[in-house]
C-alpha atoms as a PDB file:
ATOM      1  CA  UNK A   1     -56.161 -13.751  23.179  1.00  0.00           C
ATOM      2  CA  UNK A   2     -53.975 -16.835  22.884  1.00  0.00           C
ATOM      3  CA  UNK A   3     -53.270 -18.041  19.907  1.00  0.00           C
ATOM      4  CA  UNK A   4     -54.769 -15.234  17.789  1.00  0.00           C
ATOM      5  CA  UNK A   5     -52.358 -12.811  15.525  1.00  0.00           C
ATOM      6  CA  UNK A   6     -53.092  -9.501  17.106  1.00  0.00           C
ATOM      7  CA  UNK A   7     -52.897  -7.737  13.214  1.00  0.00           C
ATOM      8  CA  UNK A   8     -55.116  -9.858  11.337  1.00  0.00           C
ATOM      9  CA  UNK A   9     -57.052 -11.726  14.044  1.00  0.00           C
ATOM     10  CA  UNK A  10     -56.363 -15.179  12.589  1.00  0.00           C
ATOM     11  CA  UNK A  11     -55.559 -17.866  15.093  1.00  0.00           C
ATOM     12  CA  UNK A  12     -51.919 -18.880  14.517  1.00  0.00           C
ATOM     13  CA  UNK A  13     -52.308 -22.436  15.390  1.00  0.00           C
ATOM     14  CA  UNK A  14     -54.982 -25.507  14.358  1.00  0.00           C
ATOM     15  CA  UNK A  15     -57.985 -25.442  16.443  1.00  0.00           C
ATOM     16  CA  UNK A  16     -58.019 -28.068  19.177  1.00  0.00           C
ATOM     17  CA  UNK A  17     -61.053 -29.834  17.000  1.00  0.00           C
ATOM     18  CA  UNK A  18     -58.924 -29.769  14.147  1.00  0.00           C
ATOM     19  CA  UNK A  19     -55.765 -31.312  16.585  1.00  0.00           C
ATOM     20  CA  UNK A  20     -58.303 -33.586  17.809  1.00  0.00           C
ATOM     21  CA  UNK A  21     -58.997 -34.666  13.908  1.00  0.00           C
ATOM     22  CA  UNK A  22     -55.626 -35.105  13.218  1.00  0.00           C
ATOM     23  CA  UNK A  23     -54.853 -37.118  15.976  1.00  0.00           C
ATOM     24  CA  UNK A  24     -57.959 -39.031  15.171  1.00  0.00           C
ATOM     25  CA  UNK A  25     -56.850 -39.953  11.331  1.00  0.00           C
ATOM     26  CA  UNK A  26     -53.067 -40.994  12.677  1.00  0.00           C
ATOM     27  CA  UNK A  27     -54.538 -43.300  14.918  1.00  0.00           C
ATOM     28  CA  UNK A  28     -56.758 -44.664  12.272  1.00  0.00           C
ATOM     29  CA  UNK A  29     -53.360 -44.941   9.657  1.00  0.00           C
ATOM     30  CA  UNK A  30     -51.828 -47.214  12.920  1.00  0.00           C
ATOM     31  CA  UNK A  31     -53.985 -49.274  12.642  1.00  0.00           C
ATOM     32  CA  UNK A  32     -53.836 -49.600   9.097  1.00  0.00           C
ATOM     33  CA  UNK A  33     -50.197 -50.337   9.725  1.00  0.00           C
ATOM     34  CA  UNK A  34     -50.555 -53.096  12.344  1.00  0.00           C
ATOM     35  CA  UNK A  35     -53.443 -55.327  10.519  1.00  0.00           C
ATOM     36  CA  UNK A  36     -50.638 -55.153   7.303  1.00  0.00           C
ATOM     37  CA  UNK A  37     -48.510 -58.748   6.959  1.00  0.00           C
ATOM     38  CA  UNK A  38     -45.121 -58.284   7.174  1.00  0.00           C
ATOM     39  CA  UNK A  39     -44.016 -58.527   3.722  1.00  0.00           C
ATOM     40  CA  UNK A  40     -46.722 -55.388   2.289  1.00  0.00           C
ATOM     41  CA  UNK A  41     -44.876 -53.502   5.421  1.00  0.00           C
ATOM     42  CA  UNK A  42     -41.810 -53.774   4.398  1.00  0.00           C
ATOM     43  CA  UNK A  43     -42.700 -52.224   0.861  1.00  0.00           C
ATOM     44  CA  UNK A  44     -44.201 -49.298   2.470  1.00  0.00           C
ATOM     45  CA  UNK A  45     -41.898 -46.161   3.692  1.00  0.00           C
ATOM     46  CA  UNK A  46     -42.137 -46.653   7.373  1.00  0.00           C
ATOM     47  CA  UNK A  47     -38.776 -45.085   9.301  1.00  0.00           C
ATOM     48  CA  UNK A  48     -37.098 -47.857  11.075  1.00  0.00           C
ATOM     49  CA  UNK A  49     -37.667 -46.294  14.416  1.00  0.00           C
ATOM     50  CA  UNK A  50     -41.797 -47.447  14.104  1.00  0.00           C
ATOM     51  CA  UNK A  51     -41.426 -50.772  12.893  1.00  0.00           C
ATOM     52  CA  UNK A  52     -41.078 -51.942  16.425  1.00  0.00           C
ATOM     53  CA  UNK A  53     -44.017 -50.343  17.829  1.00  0.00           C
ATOM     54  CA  UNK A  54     -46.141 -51.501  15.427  1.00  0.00           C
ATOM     55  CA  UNK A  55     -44.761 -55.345  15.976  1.00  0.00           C
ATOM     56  CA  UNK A  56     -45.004 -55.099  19.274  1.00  0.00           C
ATOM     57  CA  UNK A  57     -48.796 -53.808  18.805  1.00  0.00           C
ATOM     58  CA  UNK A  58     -49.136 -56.670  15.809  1.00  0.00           C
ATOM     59  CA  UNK A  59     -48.051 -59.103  18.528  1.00  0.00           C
ATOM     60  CA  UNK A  60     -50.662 -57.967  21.840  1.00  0.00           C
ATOM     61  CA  UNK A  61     -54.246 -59.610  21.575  1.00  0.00           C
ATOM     62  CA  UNK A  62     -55.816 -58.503  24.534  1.00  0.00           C
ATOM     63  CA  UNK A  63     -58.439 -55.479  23.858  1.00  0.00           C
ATOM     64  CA  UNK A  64     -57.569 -53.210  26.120  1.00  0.00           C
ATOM     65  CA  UNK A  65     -53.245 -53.560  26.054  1.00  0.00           C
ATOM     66  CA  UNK A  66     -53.718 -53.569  22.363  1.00  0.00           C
ATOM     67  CA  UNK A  67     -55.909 -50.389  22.231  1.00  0.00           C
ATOM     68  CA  UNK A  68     -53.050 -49.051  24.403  1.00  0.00           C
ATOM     69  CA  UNK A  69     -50.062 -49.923  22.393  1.00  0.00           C
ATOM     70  CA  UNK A  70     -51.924 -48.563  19.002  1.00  0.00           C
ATOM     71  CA  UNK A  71     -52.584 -45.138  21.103  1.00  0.00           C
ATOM     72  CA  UNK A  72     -48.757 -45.281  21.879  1.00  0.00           C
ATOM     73  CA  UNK A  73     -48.069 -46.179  18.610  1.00  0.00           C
ATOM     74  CA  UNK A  74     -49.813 -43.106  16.930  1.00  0.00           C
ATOM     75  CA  UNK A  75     -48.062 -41.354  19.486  1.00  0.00           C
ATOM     76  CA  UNK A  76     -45.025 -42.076  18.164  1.00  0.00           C
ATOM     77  CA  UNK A  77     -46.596 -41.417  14.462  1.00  0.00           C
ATOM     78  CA  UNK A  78     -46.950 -38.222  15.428  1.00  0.00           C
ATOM     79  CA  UNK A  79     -43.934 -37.348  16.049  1.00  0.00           C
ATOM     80  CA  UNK A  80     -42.583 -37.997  12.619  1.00  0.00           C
ATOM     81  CA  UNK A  81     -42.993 -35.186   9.606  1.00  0.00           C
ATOM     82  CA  UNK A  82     -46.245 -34.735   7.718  1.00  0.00           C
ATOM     83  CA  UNK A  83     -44.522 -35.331   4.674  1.00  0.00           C
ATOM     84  CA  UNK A  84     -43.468 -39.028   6.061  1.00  0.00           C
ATOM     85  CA  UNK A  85     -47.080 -39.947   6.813  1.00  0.00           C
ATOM     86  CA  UNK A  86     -48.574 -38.822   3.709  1.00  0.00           C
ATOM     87  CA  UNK A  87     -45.726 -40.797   1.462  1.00  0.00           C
ATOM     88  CA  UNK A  88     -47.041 -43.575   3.906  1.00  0.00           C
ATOM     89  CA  UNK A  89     -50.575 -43.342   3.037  1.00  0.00           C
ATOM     90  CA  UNK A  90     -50.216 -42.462  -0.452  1.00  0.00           C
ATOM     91  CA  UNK A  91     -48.253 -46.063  -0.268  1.00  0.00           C
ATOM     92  CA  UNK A  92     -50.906 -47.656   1.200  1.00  0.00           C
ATOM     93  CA  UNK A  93     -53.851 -46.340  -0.931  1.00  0.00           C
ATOM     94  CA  UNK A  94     -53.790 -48.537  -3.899  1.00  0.00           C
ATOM     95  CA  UNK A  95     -55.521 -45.646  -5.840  1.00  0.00           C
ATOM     96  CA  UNK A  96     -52.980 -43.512  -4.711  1.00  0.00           C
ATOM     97  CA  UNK A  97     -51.012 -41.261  -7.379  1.00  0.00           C
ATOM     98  CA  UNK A  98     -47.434 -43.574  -6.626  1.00  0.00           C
ATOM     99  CA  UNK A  99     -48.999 -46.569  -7.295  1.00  0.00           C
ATOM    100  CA  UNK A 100     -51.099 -44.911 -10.680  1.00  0.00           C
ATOM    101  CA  UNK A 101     -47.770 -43.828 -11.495  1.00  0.00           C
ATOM    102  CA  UNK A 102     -45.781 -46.794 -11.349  1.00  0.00           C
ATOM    103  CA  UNK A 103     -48.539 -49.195 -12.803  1.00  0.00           C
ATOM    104  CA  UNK A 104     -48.283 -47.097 -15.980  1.00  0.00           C
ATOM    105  CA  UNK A 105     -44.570 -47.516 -15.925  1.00  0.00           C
ATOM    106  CA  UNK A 106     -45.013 -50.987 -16.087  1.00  0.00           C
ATOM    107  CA  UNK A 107     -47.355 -50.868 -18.540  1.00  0.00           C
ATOM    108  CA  UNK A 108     -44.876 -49.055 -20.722  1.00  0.00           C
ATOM    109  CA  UNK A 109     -42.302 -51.025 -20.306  1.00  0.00           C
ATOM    110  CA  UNK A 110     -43.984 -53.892 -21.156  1.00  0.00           C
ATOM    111  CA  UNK A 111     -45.749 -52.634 -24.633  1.00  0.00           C
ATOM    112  CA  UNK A 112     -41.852 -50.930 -25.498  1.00  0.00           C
ATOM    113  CA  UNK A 113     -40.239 -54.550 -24.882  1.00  0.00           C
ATOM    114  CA  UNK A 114     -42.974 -56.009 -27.025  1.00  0.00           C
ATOM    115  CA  UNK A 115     -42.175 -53.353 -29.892  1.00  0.00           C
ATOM    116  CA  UNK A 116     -38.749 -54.436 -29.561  1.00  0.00           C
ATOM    117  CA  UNK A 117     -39.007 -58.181 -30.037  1.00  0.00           C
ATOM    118  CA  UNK A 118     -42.049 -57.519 -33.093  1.00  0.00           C
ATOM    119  CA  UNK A 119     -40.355 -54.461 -34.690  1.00  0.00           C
ATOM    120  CA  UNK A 120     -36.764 -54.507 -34.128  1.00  0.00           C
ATOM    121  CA  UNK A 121     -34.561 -51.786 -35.129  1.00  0.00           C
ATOM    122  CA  UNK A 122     -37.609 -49.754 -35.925  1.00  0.00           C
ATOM    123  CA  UNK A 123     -38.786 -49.694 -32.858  1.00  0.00           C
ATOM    124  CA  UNK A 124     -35.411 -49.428 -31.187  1.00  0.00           C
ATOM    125  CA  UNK A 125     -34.491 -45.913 -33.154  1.00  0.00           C
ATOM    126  CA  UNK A 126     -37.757 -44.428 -31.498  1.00  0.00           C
ATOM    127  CA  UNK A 127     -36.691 -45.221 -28.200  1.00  0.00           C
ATOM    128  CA  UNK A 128     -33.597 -43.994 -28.507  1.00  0.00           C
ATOM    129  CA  UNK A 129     -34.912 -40.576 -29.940  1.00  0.00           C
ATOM    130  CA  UNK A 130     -36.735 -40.675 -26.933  1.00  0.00           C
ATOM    131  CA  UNK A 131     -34.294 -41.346 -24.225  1.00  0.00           C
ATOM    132  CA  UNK A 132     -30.565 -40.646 -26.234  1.00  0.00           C
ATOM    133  CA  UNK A 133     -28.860 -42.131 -22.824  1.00  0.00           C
ATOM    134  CA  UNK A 134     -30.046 -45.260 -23.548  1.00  0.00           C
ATOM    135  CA  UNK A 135     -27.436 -47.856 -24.377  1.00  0.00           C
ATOM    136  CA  UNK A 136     -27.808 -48.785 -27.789  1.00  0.00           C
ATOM    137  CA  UNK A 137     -25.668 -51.924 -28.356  1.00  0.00           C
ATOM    138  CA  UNK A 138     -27.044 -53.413 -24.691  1.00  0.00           C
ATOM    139  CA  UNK A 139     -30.350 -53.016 -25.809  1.00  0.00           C
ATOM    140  CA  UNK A 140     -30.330 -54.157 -29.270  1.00  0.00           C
ATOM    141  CA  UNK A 141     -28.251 -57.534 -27.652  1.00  0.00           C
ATOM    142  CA  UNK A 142     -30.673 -58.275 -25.764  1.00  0.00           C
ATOM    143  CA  UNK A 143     -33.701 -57.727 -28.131  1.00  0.00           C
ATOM    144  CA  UNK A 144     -32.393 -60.327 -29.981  1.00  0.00           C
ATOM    145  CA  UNK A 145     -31.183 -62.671 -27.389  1.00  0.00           C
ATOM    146  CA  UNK A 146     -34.665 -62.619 -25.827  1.00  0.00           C
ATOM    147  CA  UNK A 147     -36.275 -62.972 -29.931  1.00  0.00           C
ATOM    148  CA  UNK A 148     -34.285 -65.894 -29.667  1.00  0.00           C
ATOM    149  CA  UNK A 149     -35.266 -67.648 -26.341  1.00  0.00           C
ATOM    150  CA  UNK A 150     -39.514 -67.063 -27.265  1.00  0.00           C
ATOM    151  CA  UNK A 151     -38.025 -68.571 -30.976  1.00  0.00           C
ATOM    152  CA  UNK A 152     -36.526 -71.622 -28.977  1.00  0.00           C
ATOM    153  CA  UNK A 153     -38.684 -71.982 -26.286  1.00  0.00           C
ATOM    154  CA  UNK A 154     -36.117 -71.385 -23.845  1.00  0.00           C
ATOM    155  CA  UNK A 155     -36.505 -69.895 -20.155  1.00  0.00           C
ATOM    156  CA  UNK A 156     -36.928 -65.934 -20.762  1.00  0.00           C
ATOM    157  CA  UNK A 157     -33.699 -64.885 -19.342  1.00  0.00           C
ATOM    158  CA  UNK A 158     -33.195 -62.055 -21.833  1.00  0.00           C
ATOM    159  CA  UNK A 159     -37.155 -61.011 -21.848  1.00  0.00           C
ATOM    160  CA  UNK A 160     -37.025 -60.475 -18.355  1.00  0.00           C
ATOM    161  CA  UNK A 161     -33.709 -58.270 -18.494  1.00  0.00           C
ATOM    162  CA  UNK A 162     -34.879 -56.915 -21.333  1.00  0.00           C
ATOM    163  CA  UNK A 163     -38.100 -55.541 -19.778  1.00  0.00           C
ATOM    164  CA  UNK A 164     -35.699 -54.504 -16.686  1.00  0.00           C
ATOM    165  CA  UNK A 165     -33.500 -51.768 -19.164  1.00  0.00           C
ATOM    166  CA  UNK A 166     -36.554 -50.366 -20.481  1.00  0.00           C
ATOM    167  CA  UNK A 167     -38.151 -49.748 -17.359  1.00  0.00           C
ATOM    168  CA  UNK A 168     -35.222 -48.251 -15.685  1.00  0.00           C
ATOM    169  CA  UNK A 169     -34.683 -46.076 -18.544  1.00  0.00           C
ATOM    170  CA  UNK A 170     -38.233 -45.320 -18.753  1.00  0.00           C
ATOM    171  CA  UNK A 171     -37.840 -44.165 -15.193  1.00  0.00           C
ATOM    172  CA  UNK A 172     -35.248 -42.567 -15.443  1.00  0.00           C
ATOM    173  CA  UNK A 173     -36.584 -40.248 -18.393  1.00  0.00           C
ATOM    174  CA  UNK A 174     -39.537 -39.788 -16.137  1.00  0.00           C
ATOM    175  CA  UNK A 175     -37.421 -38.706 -13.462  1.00  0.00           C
ATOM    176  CA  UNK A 176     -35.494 -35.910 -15.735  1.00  0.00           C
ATOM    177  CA  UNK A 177     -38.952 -34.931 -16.867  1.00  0.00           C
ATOM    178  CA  UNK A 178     -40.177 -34.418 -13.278  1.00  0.00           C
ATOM    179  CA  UNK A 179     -37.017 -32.431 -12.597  1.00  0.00           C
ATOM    180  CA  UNK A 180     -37.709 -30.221 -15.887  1.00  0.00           C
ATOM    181  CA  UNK A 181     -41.296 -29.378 -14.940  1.00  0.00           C
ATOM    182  CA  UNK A 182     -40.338 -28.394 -10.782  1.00  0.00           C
ATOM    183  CA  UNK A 183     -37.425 -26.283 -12.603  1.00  0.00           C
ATOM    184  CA  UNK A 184     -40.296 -24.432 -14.651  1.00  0.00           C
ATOM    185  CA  UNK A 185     -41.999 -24.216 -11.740  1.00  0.00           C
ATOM    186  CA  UNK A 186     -39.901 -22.520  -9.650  1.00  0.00           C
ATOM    187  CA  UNK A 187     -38.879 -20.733 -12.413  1.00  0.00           C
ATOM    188  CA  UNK A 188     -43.147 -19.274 -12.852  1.00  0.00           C
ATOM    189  CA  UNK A 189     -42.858 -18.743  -9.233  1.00  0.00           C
ATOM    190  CA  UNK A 190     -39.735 -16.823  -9.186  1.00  0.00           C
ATOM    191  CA  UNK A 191     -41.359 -14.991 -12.412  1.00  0.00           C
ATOM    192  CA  UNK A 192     -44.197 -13.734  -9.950  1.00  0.00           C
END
């Protein structure tokens, strides 16, 4: 009995139709990967050692040599972790929790930057009792420096940098957060 734990009688490895499956869905995420333009593949998190595999299968036309290459090129997919495909189709899924995740950031960013400018130091004393890291005096500059430009109708040097602190602090606060709730994770688990 091959395979099979001899206690429990569970097989101890994926069935081959299972194998077969996987195989199946990494050929499927190649091809994905060599219909992208070159500029959407550099955002995604492909290692370096696949990018040229999948320009060299970009590059073949012919049917059959092209089927080829994107068989080789899942090949070589397969070799990497499961955790480096799935960050690579969670990067490609536009649904995908990532790109939810960093859309909101935006979003946030955007609607603080907007307090800023409307309600000034109001606004700014909330978003420091949210994130107390934040630097005060850099922000409040530059609240006013970009109040200034949309007052003058100049370029919106300071908007733009403006909207750049928030969101890194934003993410960055998001960031400790995440770290908080895996510590009271493990923390449950440990509990258990």
């Amino acid at each position: 009995m091959r395979g099979k734990d001899e206690d429990t009688g569970d097989f101890l490895a994926p069935s081959r139709s299972q194998q077969r499956r996987e195989a199946l869905d990494v050929l499927a995420l190649a091809s994905r990967l060599s219909e992208l333009e070159p500029g959407r593949l550099a955002k995604l998190p492909v290692p370096e050692s696949l990018l040229p595999h999948i320009a060299e299968t970009r590059r073949i036309t012919s049917h059959i040599a092209h089927k080829r290459q994107l068989a080789f090129l899942a090949k070589q997919m397969r070799r990497e972790d499961d955790a480096v495909l799935d960050a690579i189709r969670d990067a490609l899924d536009a649904g995908g929790e990532a790109a939810r995740q960093e859309t909101a950031l935006l979003h946030r960013a955007e609607r603080w930057r907007e307090r800023l400018l409307e309600e000034g130091d109001a606004a700014l004393a909330e978003l420091l009792a949210e994130h107390p890291q934040a630097d005060r005096q850099k922000l409040r500059q530059l609240a006013r420096n970009a109040a200034d430009e949309r007052s003058r109708n100049r370029p919106p040097k300071a908007f733009r940098e403006l909207f750049r602190e928030v969101r890194d602090l934003l993410a960055a606060g998001m960031d400790t957060s995440a770290d908080a709730d895996t510590g009271t994770a493990r923390r449950d688990d440990q509990d258990t």
